[in-house]
PDB file of N, CA and C in Angstrom:
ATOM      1  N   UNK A   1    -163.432-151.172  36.987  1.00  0.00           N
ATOM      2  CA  UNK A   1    -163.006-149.960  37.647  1.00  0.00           C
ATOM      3  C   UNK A   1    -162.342-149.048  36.628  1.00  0.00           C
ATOM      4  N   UNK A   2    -162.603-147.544  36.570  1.00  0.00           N
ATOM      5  CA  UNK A   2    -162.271-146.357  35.658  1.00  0.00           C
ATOM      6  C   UNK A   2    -161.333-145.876  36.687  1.00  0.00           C
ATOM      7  N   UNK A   3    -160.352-145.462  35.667  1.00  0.00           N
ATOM      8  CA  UNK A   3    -158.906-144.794  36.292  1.00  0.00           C
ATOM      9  C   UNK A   3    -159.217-143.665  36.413  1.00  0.00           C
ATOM     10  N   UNK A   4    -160.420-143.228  35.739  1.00  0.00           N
ATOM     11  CA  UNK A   4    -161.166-141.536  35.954  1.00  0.00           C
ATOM     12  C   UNK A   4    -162.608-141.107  35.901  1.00  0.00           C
ATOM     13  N   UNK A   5    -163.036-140.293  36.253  1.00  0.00           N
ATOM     14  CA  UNK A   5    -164.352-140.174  36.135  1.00  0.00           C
ATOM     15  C   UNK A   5    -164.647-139.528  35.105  1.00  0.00           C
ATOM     16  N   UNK A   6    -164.668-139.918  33.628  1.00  0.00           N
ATOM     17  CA  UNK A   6    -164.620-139.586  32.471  1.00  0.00           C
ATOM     18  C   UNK A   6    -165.628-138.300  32.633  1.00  0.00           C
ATOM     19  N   UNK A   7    -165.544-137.376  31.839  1.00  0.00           N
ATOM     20  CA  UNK A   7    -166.633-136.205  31.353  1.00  0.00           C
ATOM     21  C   UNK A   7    -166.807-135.600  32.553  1.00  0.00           C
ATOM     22  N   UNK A   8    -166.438-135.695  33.917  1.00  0.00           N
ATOM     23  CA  UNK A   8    -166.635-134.824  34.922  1.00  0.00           C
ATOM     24  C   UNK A   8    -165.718-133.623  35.254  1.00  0.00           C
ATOM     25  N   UNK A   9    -165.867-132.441  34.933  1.00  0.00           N
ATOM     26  CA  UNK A   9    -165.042-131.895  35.596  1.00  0.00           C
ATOM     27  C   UNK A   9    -164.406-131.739  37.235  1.00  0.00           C
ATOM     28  N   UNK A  10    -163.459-131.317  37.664  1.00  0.00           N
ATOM     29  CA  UNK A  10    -162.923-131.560  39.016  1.00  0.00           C
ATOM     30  C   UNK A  10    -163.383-130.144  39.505  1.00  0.00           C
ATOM     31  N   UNK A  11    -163.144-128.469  38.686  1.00  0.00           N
ATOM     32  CA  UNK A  11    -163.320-127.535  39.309  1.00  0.00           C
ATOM     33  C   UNK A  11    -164.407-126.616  38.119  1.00  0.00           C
ATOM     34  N   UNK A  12    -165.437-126.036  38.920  1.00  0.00           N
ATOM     35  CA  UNK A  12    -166.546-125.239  38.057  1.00  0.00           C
ATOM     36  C   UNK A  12    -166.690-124.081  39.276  1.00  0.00           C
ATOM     37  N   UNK A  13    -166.704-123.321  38.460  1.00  0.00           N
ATOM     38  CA  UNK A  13    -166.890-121.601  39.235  1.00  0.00           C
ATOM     39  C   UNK A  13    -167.395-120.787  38.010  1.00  0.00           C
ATOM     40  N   UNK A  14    -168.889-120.231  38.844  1.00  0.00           N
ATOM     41  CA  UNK A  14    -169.972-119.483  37.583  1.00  0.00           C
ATOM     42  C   UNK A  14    -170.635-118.011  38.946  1.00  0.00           C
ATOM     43  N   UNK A  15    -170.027-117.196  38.244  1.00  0.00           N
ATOM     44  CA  UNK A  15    -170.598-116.282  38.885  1.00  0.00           C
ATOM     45  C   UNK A  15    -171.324-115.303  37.891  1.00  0.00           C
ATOM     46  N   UNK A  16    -172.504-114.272  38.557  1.00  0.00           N
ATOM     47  CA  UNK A  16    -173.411-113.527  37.846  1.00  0.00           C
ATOM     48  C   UNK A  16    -173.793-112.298  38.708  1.00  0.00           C
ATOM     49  N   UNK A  17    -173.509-111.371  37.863  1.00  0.00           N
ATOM     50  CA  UNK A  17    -173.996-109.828  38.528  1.00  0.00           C
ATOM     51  C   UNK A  17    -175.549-109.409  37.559  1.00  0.00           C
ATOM     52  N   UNK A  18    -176.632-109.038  38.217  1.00  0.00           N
ATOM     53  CA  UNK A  18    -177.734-107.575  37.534  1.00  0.00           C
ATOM     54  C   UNK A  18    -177.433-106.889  38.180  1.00  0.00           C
ATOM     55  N   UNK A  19    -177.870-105.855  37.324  1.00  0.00           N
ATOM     56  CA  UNK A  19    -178.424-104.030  37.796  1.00  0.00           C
ATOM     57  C   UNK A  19    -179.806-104.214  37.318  1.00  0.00           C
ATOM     58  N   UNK A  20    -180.640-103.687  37.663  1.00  0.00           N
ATOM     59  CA  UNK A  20    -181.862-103.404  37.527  1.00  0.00           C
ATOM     60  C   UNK A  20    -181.715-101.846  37.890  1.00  0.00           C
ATOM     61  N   UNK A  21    -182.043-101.207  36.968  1.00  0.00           N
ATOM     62  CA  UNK A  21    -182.812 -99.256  37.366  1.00  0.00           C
ATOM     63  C   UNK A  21    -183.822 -99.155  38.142  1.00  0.00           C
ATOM     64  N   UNK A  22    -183.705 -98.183  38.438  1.00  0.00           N
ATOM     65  CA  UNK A  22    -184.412 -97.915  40.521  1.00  0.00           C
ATOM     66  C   UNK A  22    -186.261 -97.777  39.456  1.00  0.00           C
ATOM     67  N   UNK A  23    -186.451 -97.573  38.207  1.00  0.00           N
ATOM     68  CA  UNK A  23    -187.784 -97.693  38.091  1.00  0.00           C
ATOM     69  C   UNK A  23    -188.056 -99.403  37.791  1.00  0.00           C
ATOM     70  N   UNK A  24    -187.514 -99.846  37.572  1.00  0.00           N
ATOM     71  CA  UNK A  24    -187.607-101.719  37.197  1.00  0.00           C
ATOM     72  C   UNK A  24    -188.188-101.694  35.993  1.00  0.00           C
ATOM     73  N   UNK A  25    -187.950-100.810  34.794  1.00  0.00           N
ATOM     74  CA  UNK A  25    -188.323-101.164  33.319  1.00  0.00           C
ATOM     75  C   UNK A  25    -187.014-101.470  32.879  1.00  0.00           C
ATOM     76  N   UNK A  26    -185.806-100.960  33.178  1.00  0.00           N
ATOM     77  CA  UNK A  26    -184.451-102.242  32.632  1.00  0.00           C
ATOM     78  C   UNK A  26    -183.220-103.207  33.503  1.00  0.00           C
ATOM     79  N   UNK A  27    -182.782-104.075  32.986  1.00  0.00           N
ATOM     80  CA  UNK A  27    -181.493-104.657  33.630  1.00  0.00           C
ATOM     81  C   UNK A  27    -180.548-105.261  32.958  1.00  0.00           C
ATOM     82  N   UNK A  28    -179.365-104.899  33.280  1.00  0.00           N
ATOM     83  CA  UNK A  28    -178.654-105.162  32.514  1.00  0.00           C
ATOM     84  C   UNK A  28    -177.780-107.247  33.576  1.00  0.00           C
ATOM     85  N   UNK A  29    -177.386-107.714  33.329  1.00  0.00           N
ATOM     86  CA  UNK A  29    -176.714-108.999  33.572  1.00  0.00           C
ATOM     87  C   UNK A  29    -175.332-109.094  32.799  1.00  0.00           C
ATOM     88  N   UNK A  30    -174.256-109.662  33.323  1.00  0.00           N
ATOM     89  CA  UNK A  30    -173.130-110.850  33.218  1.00  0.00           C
ATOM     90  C   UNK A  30    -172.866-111.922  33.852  1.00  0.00           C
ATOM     91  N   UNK A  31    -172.693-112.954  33.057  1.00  0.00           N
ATOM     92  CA  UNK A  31    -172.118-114.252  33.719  1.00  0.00           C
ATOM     93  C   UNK A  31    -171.464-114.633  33.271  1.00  0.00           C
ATOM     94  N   UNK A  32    -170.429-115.077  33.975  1.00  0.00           N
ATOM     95  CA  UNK A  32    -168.820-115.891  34.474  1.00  0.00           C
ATOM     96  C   UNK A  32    -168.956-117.373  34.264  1.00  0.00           C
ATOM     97  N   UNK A  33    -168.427-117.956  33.686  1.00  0.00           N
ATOM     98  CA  UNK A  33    -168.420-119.530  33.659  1.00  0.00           C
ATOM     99  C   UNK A  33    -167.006-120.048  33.807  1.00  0.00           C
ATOM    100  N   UNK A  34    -166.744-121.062  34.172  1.00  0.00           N
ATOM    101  CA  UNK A  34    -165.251-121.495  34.456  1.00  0.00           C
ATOM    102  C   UNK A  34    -165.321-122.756  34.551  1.00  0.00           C
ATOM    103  N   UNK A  35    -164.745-124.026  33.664  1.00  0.00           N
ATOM    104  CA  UNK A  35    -164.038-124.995  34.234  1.00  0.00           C
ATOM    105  C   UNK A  35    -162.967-125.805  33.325  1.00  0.00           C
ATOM    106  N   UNK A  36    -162.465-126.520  34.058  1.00  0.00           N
ATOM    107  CA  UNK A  36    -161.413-127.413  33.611  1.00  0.00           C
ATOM    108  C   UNK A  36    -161.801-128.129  33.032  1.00  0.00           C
ATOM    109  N   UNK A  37    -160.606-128.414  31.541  1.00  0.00           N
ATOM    110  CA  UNK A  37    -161.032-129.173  30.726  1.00  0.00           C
ATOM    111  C   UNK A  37    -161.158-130.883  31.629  1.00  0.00           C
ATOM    112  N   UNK A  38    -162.601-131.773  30.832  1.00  0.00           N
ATOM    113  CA  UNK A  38    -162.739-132.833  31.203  1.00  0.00           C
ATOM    114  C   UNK A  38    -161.981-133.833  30.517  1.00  0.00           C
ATOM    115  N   UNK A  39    -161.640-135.180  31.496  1.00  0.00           N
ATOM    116  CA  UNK A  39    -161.217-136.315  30.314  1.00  0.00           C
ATOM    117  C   UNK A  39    -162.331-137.263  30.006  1.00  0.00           C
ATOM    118  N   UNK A  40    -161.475-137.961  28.877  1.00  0.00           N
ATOM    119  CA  UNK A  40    -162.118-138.698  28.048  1.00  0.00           C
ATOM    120  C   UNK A  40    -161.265-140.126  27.523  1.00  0.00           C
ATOM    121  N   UNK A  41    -161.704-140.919  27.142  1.00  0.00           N
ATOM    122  CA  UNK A  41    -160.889-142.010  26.128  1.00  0.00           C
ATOM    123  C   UNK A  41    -161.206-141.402  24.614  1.00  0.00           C
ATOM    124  N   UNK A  42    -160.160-141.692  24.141  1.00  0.00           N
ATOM    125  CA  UNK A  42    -160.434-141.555  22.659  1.00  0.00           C
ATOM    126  C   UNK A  42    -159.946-142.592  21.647  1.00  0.00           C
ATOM    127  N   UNK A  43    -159.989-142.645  20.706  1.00  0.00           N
ATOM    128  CA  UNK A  43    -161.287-143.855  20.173  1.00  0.00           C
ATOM    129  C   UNK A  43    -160.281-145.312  20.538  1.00  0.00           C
ATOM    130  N   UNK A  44    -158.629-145.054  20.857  1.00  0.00           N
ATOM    131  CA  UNK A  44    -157.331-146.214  21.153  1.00  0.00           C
ATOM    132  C   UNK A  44    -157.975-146.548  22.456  1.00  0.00           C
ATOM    133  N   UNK A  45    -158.639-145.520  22.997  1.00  0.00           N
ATOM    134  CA  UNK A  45    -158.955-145.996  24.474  1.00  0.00           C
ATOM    135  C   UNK A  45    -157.664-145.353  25.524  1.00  0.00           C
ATOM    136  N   UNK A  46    -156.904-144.058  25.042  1.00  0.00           N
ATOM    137  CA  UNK A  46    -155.768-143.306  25.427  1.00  0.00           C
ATOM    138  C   UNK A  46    -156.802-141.996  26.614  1.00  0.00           C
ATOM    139  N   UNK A  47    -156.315-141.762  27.665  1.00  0.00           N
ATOM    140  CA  UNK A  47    -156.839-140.786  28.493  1.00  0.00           C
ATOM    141  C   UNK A  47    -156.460-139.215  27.719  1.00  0.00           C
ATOM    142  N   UNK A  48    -157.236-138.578  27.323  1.00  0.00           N
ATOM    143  CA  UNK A  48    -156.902-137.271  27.269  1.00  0.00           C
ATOM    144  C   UNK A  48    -157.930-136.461  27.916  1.00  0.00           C
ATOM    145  N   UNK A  49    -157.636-135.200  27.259  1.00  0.00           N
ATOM    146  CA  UNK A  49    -158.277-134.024  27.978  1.00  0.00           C
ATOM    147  C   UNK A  49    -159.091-132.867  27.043  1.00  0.00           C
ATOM    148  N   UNK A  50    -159.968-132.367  27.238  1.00  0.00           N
ATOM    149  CA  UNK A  50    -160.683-131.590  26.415  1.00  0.00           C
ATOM    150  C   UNK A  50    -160.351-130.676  27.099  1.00  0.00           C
ATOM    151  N   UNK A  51    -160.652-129.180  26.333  1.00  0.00           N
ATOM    152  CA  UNK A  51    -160.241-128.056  26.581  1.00  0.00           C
ATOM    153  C   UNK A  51    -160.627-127.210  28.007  1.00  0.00           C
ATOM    154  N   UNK A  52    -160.421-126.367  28.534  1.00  0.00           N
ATOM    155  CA  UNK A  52    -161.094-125.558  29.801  1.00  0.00           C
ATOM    156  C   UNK A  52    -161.900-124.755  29.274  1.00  0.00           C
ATOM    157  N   UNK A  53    -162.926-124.637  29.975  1.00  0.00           N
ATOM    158  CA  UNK A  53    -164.075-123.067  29.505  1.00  0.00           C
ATOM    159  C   UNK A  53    -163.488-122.137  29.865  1.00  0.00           C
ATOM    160  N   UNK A  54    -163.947-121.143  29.248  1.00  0.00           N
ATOM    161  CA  UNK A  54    -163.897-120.131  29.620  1.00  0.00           C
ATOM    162  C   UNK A  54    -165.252-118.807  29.005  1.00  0.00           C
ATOM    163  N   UNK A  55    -166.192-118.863  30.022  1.00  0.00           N
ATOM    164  CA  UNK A  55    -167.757-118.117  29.108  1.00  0.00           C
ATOM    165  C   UNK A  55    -167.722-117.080  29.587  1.00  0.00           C
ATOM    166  N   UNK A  56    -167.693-116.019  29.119  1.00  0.00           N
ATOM    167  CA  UNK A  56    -168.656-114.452  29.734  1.00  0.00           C
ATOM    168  C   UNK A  56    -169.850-114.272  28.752  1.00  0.00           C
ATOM    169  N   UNK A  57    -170.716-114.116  29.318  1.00  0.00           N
ATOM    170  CA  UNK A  57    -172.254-113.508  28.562  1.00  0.00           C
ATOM    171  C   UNK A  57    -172.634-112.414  29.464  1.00  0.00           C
ATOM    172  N   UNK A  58    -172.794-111.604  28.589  1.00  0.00           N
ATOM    173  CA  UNK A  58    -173.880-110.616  28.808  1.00  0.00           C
ATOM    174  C   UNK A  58    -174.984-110.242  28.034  1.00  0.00           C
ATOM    175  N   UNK A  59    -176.136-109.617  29.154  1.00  0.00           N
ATOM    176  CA  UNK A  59    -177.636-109.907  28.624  1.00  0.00           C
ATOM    177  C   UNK A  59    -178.247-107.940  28.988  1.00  0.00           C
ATOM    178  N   UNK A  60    -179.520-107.971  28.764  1.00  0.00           N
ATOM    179  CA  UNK A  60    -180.463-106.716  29.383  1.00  0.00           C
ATOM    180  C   UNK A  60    -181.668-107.004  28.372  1.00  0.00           C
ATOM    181  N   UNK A  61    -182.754-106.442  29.344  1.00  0.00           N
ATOM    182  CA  UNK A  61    -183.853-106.599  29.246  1.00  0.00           C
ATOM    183  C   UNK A  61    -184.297-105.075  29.150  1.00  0.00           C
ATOM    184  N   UNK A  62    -185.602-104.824  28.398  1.00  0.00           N
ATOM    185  CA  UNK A  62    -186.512-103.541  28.954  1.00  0.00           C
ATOM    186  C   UNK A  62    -187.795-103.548  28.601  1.00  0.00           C
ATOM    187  N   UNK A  63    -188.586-103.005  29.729  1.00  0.00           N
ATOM    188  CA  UNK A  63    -189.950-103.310  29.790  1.00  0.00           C
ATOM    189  C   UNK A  63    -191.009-102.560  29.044  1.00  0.00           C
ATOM    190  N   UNK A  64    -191.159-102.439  28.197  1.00  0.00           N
ATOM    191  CA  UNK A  64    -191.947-101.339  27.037  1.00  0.00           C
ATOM    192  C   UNK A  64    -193.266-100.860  28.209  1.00  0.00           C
ATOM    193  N   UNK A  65    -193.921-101.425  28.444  1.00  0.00           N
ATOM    194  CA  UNK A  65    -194.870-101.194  29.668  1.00  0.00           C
ATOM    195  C   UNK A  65    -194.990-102.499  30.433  1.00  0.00           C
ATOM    196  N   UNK A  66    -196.508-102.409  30.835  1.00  0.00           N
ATOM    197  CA  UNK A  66    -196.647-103.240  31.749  1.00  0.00           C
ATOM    198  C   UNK A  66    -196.746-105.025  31.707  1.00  0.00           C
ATOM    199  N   UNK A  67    -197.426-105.037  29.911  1.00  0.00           N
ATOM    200  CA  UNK A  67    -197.442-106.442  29.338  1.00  0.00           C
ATOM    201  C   UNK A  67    -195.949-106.786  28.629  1.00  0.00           C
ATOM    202  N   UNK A  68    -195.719-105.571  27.587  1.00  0.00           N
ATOM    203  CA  UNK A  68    -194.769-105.964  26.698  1.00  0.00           C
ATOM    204  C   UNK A  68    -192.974-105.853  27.268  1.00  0.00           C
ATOM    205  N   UNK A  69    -192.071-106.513  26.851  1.00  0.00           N
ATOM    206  CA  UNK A  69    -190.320-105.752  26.817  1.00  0.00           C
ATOM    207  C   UNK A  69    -189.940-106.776  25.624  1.00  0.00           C
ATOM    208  N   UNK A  70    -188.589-106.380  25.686  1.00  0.00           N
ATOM    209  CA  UNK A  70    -187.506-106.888  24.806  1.00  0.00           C
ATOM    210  C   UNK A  70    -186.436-106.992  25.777  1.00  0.00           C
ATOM    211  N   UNK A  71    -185.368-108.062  24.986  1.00  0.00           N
ATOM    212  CA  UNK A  71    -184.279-108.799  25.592  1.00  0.00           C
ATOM    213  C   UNK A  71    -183.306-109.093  24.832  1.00  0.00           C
ATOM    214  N   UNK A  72    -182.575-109.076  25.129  1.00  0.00           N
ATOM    215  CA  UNK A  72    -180.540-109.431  24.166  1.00  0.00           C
ATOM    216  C   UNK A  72    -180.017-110.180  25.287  1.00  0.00           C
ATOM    217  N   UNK A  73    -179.583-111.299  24.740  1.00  0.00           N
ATOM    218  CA  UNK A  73    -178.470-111.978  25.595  1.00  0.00           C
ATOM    219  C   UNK A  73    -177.563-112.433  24.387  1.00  0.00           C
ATOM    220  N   UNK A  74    -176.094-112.532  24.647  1.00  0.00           N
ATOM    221  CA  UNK A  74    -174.967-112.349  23.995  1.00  0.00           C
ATOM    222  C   UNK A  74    -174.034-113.687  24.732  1.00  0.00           C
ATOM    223  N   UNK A  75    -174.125-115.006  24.382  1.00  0.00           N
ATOM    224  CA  UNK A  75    -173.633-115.562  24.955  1.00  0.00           C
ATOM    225  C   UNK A  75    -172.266-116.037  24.475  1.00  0.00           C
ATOM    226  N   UNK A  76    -170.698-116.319  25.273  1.00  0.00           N
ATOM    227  CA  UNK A  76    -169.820-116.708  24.845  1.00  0.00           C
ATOM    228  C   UNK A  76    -169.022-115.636  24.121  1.00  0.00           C
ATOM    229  N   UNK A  77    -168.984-114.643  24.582  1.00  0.00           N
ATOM    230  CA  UNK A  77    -168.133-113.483  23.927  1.00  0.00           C
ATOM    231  C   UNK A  77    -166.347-113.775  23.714  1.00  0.00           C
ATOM    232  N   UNK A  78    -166.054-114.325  24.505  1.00  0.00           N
ATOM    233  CA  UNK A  78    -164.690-115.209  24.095  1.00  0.00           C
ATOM    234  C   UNK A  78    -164.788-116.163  23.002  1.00  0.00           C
ATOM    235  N   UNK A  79    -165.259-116.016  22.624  1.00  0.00           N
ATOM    236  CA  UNK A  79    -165.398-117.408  21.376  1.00  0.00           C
ATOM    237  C   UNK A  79    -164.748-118.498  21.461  1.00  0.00           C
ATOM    238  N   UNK A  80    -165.352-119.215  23.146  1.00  0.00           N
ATOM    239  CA  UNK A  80    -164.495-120.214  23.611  1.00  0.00           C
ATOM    240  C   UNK A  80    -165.051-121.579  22.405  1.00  0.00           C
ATOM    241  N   UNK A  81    -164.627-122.088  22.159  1.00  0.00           N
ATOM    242  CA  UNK A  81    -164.887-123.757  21.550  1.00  0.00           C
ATOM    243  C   UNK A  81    -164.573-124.982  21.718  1.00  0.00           C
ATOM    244  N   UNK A  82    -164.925-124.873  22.927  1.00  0.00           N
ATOM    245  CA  UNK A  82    -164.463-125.862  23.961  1.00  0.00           C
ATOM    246  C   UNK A  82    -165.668-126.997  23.944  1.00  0.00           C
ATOM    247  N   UNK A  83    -165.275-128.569  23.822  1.00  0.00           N
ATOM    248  CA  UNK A  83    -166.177-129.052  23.864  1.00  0.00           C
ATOM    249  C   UNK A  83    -166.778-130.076  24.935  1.00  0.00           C
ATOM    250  N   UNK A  84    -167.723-130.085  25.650  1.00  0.00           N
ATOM    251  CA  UNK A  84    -168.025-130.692  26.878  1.00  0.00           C
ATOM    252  C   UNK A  84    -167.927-132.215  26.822  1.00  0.00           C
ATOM    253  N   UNK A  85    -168.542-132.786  25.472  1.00  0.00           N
ATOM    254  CA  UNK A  85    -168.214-134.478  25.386  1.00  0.00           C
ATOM    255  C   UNK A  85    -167.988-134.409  24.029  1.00  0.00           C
ATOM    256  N   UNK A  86    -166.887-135.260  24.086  1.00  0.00           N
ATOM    257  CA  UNK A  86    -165.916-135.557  22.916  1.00  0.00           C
ATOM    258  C   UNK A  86    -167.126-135.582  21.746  1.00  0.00           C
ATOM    259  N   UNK A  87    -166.451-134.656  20.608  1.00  0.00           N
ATOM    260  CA  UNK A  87    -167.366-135.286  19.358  1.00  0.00           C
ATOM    261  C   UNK A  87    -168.786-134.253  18.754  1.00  0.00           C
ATOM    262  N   UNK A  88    -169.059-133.997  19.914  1.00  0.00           N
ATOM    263  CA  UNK A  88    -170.171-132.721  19.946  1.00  0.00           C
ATOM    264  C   UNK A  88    -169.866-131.513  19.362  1.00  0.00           C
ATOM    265  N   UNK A  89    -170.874-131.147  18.772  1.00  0.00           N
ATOM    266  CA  UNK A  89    -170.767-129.836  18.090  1.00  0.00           C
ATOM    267  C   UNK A  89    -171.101-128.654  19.248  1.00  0.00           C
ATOM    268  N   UNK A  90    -169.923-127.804  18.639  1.00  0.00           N
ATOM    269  CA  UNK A  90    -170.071-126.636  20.047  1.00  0.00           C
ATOM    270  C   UNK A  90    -170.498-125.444  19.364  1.00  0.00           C
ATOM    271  N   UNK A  91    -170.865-124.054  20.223  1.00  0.00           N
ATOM    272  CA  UNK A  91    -171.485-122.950  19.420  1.00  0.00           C
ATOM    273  C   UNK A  91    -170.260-121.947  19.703  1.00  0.00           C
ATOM    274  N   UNK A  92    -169.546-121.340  19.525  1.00  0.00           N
ATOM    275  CA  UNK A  92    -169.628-119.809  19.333  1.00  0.00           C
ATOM    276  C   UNK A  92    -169.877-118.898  19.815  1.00  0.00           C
ATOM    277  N   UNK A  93    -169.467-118.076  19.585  1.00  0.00           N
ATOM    278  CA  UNK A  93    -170.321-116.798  19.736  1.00  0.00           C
ATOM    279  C   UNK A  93    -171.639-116.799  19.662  1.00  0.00           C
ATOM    280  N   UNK A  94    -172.881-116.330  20.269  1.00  0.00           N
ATOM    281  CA  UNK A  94    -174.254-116.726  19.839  1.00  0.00           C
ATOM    282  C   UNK A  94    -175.085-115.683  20.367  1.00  0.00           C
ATOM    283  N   UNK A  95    -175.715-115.295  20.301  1.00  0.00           N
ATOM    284  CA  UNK A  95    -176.721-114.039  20.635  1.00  0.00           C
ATOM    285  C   UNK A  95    -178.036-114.929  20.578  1.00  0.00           C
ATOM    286  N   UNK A  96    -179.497-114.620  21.204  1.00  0.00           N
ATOM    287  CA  UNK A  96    -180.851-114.941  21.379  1.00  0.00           C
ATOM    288  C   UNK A  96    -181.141-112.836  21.738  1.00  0.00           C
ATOM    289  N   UNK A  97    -182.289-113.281  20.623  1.00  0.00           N
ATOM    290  CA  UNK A  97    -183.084-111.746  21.082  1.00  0.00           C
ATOM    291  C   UNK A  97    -184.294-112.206  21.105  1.00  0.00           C
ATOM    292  N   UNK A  98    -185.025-111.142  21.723  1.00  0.00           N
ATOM    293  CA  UNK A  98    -186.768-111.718  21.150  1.00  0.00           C
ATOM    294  C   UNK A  98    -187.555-110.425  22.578  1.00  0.00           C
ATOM    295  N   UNK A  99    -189.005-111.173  22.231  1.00  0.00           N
ATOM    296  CA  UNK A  99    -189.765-109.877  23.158  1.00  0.00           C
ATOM    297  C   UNK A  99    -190.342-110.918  23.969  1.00  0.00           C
ATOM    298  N   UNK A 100    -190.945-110.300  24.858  1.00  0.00           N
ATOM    299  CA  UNK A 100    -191.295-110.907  26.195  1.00  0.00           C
ATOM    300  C   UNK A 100    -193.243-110.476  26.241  1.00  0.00           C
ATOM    301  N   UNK A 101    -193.941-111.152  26.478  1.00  0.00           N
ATOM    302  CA  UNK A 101    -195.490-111.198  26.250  1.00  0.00           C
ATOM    303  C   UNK A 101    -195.896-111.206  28.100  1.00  0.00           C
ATOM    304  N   UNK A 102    -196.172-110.364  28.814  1.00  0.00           N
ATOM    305  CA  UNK A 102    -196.901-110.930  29.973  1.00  0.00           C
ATOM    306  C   UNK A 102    -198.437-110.776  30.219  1.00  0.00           C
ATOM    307  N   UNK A 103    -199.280-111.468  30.310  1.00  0.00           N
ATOM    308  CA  UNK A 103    -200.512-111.229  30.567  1.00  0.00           C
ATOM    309  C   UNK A 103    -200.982-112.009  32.331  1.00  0.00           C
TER     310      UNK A 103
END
């Protein structure tokens, strides 16, 4: 029997707004991430606690025409470095761009 439910958090709250423009060639997005830091044993086998999140990202898209767009998402603008299981390498600040192909 565990005195805790290691790596689980107890409270997570993620919320997300778009806009999309009344023609639907752009949208812009944010999302909210939230939780309490999780526990863990560490390496004595002592209960601690890893840090709380805290994420905002924001993103937008636009549709060049009907096949092609482009996209920015900007994730972690707090430059939280919080790590989910002990030991893991965490990111940063981080951006993804790229274009979008539809056929």
């Amino acid at each position: 029997k565990e005195t805790k439910a290691w790596h689980l958090p107890s409270t997570t709250i993620s919320a997300g707004a778009k806009y999309t423009t009344e023609d639907g060639k752009g949208a812009v997005r944010a999302d909210l991430f939230l939780e309490n830091g999780v526990p863990y044993l560490d390496i004595d086998g002592q209960s601690k606690n890893l840090n709380a999140l805290f994420d905002l990202s924001i993103g937008g898209e636009y549709r060049l025409g009907n096949n092609f767009g482009l996209f920015l998402q900007v994730n972690n603008l707090a430059n939280n470095r919080r790590q989910r299981w002990q030991h893991y390498p965490v990111f940063g600040l981080n951006a993804l761009a790229g274009i979008t192909a539809r056929f």
